[in-house]
Structures are given as C-alpha cells and as structure tokens.
Protein backbone atom coordinates (compact mmCIF):
# COMPACT_ATOMS: atom_id res chain seq x y z
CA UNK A 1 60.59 -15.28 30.56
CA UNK A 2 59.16 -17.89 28.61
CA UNK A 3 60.57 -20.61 31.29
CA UNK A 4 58.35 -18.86 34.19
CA UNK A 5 55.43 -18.42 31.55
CA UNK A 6 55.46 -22.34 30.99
CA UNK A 7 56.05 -23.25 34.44
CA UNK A 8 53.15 -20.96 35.73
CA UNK A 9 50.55 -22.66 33.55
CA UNK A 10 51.85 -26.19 34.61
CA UNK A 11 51.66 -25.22 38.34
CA UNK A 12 47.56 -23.95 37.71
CA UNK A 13 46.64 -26.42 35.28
CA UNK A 14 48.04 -29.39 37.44
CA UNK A 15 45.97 -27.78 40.20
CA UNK A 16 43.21 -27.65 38.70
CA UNK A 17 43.62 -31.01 37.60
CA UNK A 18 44.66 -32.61 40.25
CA UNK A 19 41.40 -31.37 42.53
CA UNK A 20 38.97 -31.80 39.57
CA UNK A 21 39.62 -35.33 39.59
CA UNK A 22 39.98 -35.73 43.84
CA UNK A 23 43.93 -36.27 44.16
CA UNK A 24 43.74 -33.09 46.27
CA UNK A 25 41.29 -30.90 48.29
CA UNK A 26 41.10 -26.98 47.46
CA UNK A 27 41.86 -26.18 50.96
CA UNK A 28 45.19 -27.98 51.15
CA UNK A 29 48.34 -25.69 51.41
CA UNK A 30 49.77 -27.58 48.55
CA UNK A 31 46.58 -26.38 46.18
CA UNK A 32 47.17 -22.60 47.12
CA UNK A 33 50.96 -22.85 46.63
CA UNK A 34 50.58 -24.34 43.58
CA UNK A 35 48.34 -21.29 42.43
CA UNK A 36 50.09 -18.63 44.31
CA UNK A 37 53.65 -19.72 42.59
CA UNK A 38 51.91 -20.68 39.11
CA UNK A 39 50.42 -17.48 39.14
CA UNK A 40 53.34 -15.33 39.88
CA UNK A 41 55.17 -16.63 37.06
CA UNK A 42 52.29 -16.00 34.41
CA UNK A 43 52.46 -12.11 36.21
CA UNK A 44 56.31 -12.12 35.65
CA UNK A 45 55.59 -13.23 32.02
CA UNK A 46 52.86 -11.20 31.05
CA UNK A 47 53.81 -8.04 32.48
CA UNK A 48 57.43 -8.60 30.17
CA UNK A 49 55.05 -9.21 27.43
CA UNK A 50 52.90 -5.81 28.40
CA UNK A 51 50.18 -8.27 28.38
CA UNK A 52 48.55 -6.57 30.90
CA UNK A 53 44.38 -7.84 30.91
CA UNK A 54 46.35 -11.26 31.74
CA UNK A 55 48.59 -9.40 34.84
CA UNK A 56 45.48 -8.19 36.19
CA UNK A 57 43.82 -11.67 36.22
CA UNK A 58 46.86 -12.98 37.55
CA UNK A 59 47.15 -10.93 40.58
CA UNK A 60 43.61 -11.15 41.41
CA UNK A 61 44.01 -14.94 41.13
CA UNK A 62 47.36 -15.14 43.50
CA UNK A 63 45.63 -12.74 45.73
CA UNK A 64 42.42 -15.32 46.33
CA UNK A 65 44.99 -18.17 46.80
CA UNK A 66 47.27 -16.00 49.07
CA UNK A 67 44.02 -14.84 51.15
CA UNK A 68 43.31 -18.80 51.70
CA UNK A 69 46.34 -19.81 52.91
CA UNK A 70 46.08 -17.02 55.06
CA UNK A 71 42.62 -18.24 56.31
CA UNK A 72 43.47 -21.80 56.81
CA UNK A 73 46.21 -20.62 58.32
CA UNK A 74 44.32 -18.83 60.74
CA UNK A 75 41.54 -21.40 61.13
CA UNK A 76 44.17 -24.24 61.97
CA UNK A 77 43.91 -25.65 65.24
C-alpha cells in the first residue's frame, strides 16, 4: 500500500512540476494521466489507511483530470 502511496505523490508532484516550470502544458494527455493514475494510488492508499478527508480530495482531483481528458478528447480535431 505504501508502494502505490509513494508512487501517487511522484506521479502529481512531477506534474505539477513539470508544468510549473513549462516542460509540459496542462492540457496535454500526458498531464491528466499523470494526475488521474497519481491520484488513484493516493485513493488506494488512503482509503487502506481510513484516511478518508484525503480519499475525498483524491477523487475529486482524478475526477477534474478524468473530465479533461474527456474534454480534449472531445475538442480534438
């Protein structure tokens, strides 16, 4: 549990990181999947761990990336 814990925050923070500084654009597919996946381990953690105010920020959080893959998806020509 730990594994998908540690490899959740990597996924966000490297995100994060990697648009804060302009290596990569928040509408890219790689962006989302790199919340979407990042978040879904911090869910699998926290919700082993009962910690459940972080489950609830973590499934809003993979639900915004989710719903803009799903719009650039849509918007692609």
């Amino acid at each position: 549990m730990d594994v998908c814990g540690w490899a959740g925050t990597l996924l966000i923070l490297a995100a994060y990181a990697l648009q804060s500084n302009g290596k990569m654009q928040t509408r890219s597919a790689l962006y989302q999947w790199m919340n979407v996946l990042g978040a879904a381990g911090l869910i699998i953690n926290s919700g082993w761990y009962s910690a459940w105010p972080s489950v609830t920020l973590n499934v809003v959080w993979l639900a915004i990336a989710a719903l803009a893959l799903w719009q650039n998806r849509r918007a692609a020509p």
